[in-house]
PDB file of N, CA and C in Angstrom:
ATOM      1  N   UNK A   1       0.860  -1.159   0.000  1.00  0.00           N
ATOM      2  CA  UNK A   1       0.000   0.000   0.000  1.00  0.00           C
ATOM      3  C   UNK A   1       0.912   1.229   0.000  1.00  0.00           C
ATOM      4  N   UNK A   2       0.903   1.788  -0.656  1.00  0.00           N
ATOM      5  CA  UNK A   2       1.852   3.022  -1.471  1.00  0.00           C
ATOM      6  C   UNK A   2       1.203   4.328  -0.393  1.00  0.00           C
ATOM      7  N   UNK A   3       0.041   4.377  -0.442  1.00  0.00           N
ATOM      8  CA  UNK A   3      -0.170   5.714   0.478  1.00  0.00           C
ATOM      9  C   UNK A   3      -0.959   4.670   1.845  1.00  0.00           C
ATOM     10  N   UNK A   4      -0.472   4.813   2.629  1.00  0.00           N
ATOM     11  CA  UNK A   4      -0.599   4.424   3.946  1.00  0.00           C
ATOM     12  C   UNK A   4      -0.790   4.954   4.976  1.00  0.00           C
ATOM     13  N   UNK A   5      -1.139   4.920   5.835  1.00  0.00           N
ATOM     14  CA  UNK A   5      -1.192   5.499   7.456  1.00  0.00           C
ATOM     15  C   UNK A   5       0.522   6.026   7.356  1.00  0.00           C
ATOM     16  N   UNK A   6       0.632   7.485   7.858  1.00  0.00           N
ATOM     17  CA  UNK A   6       1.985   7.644   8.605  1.00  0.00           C
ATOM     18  C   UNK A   6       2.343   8.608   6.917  1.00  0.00           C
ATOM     19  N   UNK A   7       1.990   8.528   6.334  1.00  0.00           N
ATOM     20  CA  UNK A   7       1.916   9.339   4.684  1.00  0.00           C
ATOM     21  C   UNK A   7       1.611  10.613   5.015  1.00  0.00           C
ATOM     22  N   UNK A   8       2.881  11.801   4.450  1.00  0.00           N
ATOM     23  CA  UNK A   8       3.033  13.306   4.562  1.00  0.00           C
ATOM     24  C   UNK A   8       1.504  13.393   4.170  1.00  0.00           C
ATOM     25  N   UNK A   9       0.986  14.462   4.543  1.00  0.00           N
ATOM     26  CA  UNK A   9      -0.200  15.318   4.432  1.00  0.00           C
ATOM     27  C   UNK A   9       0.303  16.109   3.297  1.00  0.00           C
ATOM     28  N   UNK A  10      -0.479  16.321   2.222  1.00  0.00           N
ATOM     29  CA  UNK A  10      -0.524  17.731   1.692  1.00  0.00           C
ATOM     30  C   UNK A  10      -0.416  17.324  -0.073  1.00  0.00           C
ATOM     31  N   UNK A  11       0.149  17.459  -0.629  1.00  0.00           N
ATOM     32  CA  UNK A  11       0.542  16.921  -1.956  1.00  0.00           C
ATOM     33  C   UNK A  11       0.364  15.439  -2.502  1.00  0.00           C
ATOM     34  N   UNK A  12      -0.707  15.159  -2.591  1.00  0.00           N
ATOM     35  CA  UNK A  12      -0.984  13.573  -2.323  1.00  0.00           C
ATOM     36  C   UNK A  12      -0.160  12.912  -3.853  1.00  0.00           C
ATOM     37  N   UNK A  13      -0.638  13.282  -5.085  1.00  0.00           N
ATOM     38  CA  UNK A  13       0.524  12.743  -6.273  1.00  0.00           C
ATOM     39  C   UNK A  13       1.676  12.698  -5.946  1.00  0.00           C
ATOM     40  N   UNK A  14       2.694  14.139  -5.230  1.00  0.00           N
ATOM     41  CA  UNK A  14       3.822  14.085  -4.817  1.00  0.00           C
ATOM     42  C   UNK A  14       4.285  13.514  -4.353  1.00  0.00           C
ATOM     43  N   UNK A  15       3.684  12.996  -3.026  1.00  0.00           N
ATOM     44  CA  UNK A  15       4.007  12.002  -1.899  1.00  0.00           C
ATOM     45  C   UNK A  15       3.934  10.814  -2.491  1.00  0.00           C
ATOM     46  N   UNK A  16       3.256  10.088  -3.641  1.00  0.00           N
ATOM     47  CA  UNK A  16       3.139   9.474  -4.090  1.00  0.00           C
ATOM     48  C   UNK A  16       4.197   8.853  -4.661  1.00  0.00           C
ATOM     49  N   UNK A  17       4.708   9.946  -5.318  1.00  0.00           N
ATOM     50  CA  UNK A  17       6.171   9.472  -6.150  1.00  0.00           C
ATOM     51  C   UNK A  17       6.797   9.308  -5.569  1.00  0.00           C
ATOM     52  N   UNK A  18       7.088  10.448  -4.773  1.00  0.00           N
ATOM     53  CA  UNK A  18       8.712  10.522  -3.547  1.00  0.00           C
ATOM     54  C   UNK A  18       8.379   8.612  -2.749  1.00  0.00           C
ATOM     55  N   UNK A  19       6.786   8.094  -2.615  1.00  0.00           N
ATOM     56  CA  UNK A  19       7.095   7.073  -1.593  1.00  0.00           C
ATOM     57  C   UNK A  19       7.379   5.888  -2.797  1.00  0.00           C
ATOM     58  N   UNK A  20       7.062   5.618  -4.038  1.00  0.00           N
ATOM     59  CA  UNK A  20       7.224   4.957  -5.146  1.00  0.00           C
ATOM     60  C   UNK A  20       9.091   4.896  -5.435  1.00  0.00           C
ATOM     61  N   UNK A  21       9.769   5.810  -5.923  1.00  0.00           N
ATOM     62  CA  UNK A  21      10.633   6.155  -5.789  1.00  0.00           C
ATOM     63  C   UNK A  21      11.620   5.620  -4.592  1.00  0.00           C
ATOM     64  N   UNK A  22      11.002   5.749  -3.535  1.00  0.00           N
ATOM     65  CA  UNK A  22      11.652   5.035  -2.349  1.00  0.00           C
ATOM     66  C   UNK A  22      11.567   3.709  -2.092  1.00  0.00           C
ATOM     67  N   UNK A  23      10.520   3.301  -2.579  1.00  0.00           N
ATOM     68  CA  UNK A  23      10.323   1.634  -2.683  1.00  0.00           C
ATOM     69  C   UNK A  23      10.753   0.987  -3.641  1.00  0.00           C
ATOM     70  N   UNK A  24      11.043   1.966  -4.918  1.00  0.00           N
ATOM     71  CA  UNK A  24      11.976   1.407  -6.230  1.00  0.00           C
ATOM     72  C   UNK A  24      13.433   1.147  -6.163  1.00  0.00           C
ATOM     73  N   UNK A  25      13.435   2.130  -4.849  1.00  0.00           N
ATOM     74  CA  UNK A  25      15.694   1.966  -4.671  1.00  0.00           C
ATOM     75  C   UNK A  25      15.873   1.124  -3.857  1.00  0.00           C
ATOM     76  N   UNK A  26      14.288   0.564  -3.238  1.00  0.00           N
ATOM     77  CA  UNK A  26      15.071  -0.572  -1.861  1.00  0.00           C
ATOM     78  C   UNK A  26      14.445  -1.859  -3.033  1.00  0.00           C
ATOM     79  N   UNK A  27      13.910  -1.907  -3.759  1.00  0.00           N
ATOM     80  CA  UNK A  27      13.683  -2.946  -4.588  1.00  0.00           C
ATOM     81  C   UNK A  27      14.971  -3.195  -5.141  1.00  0.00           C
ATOM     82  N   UNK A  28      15.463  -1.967  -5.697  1.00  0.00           N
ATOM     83  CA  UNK A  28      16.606  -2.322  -6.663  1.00  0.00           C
ATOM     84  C   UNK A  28      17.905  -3.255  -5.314  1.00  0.00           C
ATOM     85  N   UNK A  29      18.075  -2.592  -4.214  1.00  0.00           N
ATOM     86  CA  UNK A  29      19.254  -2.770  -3.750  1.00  0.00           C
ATOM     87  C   UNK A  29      18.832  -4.222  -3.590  1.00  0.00           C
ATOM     88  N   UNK A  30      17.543  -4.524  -3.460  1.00  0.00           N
ATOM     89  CA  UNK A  30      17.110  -6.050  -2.602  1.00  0.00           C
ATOM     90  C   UNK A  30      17.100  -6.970  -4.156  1.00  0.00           C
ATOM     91  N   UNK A  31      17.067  -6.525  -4.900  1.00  0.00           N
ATOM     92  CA  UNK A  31      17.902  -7.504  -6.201  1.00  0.00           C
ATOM     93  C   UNK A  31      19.179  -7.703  -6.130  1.00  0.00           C
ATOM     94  N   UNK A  32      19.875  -6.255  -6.677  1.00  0.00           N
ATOM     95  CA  UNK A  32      21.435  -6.552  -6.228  1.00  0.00           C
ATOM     96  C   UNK A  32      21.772  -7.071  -5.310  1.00  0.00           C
ATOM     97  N   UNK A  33      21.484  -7.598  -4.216  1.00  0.00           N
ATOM     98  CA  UNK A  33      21.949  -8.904  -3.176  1.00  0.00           C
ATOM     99  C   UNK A  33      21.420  -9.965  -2.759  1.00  0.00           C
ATOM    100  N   UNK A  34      20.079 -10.340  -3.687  1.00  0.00           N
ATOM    101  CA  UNK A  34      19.504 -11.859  -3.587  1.00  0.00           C
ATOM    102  C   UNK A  34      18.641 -11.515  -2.535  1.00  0.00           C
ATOM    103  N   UNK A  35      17.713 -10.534  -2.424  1.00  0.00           N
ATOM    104  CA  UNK A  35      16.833 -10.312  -0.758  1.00  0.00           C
ATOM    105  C   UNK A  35      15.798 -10.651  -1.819  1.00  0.00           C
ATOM    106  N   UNK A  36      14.975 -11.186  -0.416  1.00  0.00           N
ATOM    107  CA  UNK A  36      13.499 -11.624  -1.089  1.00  0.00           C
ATOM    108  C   UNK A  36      12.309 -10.684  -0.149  1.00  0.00           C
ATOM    109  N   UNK A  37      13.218 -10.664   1.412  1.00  0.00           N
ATOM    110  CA  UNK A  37      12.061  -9.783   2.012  1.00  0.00           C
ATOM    111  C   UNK A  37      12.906  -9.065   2.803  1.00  0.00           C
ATOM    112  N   UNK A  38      11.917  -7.763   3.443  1.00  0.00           N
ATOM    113  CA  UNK A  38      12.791  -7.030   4.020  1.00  0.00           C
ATOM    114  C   UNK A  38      11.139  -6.608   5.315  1.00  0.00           C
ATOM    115  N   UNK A  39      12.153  -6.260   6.296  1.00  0.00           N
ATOM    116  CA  UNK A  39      10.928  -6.158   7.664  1.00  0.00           C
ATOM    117  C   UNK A  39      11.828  -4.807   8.233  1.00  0.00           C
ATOM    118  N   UNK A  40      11.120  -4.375   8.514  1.00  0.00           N
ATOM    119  CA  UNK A  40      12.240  -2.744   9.688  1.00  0.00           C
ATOM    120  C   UNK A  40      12.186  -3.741  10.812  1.00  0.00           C
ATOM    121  N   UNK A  41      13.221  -3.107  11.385  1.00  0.00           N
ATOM    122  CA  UNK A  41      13.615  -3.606  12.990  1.00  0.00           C
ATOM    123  C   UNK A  41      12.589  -2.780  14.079  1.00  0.00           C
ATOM    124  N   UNK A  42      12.042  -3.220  15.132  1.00  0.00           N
ATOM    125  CA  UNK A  42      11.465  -2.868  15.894  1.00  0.00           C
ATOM    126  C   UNK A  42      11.913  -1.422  16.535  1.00  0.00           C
ATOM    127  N   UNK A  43      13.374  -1.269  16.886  1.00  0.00           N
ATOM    128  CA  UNK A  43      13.766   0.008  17.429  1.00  0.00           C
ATOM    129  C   UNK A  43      13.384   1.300  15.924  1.00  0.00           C
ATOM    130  N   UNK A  44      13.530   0.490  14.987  1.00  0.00           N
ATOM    131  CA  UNK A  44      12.926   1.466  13.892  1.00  0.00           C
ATOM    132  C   UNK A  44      11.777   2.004  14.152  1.00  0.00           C
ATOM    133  N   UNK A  45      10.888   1.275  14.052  1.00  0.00           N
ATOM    134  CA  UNK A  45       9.256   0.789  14.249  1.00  0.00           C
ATOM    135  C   UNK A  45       8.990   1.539  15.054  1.00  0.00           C
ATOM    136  N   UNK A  46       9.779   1.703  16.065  1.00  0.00           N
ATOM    137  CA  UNK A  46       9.479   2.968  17.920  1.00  0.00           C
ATOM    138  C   UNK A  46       9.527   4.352  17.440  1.00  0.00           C
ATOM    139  N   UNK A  47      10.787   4.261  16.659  1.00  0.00           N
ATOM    140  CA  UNK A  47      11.346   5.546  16.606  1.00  0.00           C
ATOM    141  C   UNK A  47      10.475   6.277  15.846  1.00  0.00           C
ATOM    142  N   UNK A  48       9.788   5.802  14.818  1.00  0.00           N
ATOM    143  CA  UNK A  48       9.008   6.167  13.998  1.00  0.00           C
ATOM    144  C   UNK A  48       7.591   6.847  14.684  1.00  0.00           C
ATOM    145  N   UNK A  49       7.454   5.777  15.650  1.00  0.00           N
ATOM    146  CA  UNK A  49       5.587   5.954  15.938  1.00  0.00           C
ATOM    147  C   UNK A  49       6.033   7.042  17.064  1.00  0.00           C
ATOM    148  N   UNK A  50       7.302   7.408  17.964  1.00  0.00           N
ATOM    149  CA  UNK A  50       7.548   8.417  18.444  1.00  0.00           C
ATOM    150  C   UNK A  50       7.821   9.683  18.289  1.00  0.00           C
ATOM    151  N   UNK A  51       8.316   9.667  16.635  1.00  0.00           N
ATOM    152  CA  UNK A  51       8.088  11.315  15.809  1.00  0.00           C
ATOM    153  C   UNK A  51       7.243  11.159  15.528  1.00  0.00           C
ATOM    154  N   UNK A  52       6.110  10.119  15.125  1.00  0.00           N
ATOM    155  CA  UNK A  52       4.804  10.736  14.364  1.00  0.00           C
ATOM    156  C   UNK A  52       3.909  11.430  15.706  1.00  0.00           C
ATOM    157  N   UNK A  53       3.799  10.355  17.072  1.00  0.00           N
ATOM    158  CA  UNK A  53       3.652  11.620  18.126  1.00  0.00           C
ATOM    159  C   UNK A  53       3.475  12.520  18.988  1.00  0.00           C
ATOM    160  N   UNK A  54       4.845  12.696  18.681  1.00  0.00           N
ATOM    161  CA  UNK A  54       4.951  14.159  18.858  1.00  0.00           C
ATOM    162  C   UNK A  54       4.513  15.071  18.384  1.00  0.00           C
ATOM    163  N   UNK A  55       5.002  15.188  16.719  1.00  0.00           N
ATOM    164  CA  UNK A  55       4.428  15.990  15.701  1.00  0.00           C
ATOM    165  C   UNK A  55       3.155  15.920  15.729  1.00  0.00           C
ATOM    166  N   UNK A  56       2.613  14.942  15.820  1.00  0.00           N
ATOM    167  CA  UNK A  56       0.718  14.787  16.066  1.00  0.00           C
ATOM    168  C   UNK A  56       0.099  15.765  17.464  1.00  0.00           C
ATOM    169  N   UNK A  57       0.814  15.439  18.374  1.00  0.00           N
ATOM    170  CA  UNK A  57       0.441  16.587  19.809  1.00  0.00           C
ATOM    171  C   UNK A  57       1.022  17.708  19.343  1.00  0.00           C
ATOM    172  N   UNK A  58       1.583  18.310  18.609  1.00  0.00           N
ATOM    173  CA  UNK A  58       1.606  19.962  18.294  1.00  0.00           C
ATOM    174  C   UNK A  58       0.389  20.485  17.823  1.00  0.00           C
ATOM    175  N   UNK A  59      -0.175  19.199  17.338  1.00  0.00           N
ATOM    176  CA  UNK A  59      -1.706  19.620  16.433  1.00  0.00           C
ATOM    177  C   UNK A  59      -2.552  20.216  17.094  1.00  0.00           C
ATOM    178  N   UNK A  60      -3.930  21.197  17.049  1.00  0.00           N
ATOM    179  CA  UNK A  60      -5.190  21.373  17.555  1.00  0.00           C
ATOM    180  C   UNK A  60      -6.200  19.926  17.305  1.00  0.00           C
ATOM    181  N   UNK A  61      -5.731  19.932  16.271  1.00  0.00           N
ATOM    182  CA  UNK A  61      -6.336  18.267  15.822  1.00  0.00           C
ATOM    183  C   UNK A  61      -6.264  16.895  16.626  1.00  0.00           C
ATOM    184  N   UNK A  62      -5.108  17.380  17.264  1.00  0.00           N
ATOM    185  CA  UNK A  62      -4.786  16.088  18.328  1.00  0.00           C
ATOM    186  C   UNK A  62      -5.859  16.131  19.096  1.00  0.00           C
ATOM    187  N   UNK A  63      -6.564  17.010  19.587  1.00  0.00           N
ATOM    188  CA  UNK A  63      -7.474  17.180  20.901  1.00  0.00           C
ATOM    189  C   UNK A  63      -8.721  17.468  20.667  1.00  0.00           C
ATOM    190  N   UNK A  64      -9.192  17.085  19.377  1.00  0.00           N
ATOM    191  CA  UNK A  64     -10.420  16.756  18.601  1.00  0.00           C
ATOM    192  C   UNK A  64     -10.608  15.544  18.226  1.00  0.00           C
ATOM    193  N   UNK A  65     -11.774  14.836  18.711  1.00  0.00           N
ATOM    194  CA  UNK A  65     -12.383  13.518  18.736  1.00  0.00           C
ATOM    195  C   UNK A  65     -13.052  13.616  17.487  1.00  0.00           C
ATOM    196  N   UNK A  66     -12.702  13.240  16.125  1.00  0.00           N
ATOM    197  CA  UNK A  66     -13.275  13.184  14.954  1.00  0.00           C
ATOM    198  C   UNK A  66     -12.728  12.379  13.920  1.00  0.00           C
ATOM    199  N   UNK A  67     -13.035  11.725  13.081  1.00  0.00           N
ATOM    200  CA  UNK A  67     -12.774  10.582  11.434  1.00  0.00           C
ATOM    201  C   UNK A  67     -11.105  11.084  11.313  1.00  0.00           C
ATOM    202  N   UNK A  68     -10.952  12.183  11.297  1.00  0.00           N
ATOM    203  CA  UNK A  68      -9.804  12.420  11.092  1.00  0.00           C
ATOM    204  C   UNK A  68      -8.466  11.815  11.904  1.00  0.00           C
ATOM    205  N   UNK A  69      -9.131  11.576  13.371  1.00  0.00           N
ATOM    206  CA  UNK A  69      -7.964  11.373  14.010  1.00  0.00           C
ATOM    207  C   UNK A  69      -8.584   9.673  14.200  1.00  0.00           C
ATOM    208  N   UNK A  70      -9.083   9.272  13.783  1.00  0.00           N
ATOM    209  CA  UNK A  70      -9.781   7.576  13.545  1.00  0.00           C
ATOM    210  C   UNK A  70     -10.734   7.462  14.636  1.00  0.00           C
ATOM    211  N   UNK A  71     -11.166   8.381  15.111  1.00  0.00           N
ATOM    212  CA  UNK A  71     -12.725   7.638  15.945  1.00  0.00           C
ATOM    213  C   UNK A  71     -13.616   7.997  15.040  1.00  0.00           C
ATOM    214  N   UNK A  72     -14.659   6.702  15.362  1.00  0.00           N
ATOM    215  CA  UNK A  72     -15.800   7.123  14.321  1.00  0.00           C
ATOM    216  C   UNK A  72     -17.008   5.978  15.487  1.00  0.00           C
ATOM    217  N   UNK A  73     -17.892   6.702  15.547  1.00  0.00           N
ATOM    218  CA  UNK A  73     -18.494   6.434  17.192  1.00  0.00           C
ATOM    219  C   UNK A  73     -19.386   5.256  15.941  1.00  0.00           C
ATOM    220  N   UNK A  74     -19.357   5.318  15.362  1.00  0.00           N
ATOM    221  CA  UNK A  74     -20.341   4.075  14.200  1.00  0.00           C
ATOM    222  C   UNK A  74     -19.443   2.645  14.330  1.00  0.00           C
ATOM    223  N   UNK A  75     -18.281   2.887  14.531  1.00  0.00           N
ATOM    224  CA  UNK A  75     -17.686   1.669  15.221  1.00  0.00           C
ATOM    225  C   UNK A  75     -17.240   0.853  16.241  1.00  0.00           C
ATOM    226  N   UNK A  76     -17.620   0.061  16.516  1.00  0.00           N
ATOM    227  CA  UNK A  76     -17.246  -0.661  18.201  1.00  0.00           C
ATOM    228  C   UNK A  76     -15.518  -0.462  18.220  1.00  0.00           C
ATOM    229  N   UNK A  77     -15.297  -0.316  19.269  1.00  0.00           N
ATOM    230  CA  UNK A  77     -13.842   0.171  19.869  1.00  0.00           C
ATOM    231  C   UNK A  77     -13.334   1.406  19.089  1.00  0.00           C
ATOM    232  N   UNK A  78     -13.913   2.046  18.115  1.00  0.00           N
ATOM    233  CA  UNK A  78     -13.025   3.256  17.640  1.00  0.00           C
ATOM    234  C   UNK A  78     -13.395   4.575  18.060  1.00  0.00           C
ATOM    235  N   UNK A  79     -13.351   4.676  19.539  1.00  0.00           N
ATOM    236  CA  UNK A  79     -13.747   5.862  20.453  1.00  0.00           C
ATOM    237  C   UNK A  79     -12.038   6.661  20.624  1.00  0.00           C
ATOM    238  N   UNK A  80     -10.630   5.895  20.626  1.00  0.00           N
ATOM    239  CA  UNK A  80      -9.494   6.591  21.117  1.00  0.00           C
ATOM    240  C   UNK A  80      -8.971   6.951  19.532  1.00  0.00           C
ATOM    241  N   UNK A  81      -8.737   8.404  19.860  1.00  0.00           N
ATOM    242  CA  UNK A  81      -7.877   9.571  18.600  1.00  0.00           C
ATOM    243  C   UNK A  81      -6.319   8.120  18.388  1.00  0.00           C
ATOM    244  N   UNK A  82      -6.227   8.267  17.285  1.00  0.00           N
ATOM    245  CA  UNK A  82      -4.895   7.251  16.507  1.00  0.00           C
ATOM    246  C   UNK A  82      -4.433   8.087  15.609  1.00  0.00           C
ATOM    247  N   UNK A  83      -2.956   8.127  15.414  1.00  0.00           N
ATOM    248  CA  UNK A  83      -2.588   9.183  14.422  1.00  0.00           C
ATOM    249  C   UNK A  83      -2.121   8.151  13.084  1.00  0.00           C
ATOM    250  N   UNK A  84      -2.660   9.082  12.401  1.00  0.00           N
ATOM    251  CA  UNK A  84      -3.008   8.591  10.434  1.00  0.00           C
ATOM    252  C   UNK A  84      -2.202   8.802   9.588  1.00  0.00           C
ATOM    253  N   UNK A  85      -1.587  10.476  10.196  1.00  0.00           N
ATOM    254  CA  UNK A  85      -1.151  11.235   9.118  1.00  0.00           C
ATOM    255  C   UNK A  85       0.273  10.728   9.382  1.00  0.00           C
ATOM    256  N   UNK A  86       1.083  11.463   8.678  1.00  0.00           N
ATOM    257  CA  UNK A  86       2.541  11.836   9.286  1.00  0.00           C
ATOM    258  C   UNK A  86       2.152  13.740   8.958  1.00  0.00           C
ATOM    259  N   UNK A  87       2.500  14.352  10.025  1.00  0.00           N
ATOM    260  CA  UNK A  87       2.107  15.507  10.377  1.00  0.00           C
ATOM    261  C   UNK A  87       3.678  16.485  10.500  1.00  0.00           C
ATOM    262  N   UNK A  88       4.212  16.155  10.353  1.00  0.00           N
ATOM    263  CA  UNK A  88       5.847  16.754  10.355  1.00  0.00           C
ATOM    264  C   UNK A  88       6.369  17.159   9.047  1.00  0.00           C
ATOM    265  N   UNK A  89       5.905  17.540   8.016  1.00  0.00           N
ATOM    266  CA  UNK A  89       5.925  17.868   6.937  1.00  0.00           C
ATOM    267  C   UNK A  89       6.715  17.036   5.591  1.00  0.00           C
ATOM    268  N   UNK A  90       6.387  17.046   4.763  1.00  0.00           N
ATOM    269  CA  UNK A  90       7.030  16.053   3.786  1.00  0.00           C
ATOM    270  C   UNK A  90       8.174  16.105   2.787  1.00  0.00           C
ATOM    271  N   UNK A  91       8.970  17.414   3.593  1.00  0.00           N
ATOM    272  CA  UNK A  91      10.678  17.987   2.943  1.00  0.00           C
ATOM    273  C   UNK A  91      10.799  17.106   4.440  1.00  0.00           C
ATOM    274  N   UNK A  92      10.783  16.823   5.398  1.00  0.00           N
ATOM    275  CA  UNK A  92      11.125  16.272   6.205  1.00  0.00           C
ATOM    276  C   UNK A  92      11.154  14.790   6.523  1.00  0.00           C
ATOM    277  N   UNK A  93      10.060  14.146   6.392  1.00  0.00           N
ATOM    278  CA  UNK A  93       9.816  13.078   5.933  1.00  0.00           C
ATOM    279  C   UNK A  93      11.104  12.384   4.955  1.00  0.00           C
ATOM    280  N   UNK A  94      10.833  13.297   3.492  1.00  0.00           N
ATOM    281  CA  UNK A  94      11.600  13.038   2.719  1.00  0.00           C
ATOM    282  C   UNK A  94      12.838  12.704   2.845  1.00  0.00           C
ATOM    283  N   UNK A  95      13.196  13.512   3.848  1.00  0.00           N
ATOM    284  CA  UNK A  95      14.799  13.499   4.446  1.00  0.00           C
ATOM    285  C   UNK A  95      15.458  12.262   4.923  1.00  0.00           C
ATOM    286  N   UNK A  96      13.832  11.865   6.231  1.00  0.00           N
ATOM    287  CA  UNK A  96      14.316  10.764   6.685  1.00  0.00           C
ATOM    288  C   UNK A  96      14.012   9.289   5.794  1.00  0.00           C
ATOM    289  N   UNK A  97      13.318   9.451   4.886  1.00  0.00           N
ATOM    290  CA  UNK A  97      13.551   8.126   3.819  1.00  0.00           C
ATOM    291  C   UNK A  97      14.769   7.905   3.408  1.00  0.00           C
ATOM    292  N   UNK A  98      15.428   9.349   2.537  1.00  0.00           N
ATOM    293  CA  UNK A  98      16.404   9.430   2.042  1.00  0.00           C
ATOM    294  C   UNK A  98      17.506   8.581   3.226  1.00  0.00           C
ATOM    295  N   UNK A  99      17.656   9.268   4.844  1.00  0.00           N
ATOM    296  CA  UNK A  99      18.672   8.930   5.849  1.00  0.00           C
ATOM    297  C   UNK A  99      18.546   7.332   5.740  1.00  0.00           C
ATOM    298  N   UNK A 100      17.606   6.513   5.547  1.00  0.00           N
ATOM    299  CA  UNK A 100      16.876   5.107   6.229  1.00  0.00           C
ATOM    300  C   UNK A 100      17.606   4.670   4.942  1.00  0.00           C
ATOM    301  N   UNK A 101      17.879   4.790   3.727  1.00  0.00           N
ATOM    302  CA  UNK A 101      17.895   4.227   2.423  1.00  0.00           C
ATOM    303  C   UNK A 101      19.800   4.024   3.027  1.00  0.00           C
ATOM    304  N   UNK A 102      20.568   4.808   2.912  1.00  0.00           N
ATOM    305  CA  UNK A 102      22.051   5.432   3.225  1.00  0.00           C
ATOM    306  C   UNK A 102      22.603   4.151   4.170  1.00  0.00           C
ATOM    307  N   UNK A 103      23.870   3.405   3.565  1.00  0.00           N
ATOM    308  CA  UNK A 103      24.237   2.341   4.580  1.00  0.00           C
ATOM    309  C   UNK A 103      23.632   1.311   4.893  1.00  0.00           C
ATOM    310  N   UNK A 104      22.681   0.665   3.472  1.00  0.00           N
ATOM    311  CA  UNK A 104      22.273  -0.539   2.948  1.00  0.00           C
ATOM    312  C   UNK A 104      21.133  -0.368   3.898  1.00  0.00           C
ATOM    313  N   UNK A 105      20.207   0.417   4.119  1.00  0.00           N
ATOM    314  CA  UNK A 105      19.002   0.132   4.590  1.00  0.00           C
ATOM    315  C   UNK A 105      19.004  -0.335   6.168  1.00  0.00           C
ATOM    316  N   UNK A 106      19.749   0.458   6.891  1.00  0.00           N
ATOM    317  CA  UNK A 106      20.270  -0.315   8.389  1.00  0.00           C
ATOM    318  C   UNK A 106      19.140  -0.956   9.178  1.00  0.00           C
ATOM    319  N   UNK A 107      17.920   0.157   8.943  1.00  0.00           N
ATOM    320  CA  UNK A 107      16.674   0.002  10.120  1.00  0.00           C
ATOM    321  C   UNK A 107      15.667  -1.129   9.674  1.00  0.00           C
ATOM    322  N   UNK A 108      16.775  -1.870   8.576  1.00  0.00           N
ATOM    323  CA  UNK A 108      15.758  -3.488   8.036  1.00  0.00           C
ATOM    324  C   UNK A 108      16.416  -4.426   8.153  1.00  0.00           C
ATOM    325  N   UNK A 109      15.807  -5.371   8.342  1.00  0.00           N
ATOM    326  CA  UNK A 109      16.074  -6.550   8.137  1.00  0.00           C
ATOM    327  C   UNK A 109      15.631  -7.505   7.251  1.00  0.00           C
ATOM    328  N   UNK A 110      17.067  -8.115   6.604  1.00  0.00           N
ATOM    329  CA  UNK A 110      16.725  -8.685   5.064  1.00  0.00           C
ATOM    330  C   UNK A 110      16.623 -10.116   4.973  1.00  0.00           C
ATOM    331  N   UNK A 111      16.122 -10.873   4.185  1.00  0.00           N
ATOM    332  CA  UNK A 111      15.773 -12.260   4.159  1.00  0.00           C
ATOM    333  C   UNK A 111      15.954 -12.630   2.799  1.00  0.00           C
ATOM    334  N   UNK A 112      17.081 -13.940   2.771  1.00  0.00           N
ATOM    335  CA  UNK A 112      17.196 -14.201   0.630  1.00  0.00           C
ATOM    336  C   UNK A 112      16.409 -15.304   0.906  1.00  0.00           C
TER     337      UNK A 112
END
């Protein structure tokens, strides 16, 4: 799924490419060395859901109970705000794909 939960806000084609693009250079590297799968490492996985947030509590949005932040009272258990977006802007974002790609993909783990 190309646009996903945790996907820059704002430029949705853009983000599109930039995340296409990013999944095309870890495709390529995971040919050039016989990988068949690749998983992020859990300390990745933290680090991640701990900038998204943060950046999410800067919001006014954070402290609004609405579809946006995933409650939707039409569903059983979806009464607690969950963050969707990535809310930290997407020159930033961008950055850290770019950092994650640098030094064979460190924050994964690969499987031939």
């Amino acid at each position: 799924m190309v646009l996903a939960p945790h996907t820059a806000r704002g430029n949705i084609p853009r983000n599109i490419e930039e995340i296409v693009d990013w999944i095309t250079g870890m495709i390529e590297y995971m040919c050039e060395n016989d990988l068949t799968r690749a998983e992020p490492r859990k300390a990745a996985v933290d680090e991640w859901a701990d900038l998204n947030a943060k950046a999410f509590k800067k919001l006014l949005s954070s402290q609004i109970v609405f579809r946006q932040t995933g409650v939707n009272q039409n569903v059983e258990n979806r009464n607690v705000p969950r963050i969707l977006g990535y809310n930290d802007g997407a020159v930033r974002k961008r950055k850290k794909g770019q950092k994650a790609a640098v030094g064979d993909y460190q924050k994964f783990d690969f499987r031939n």
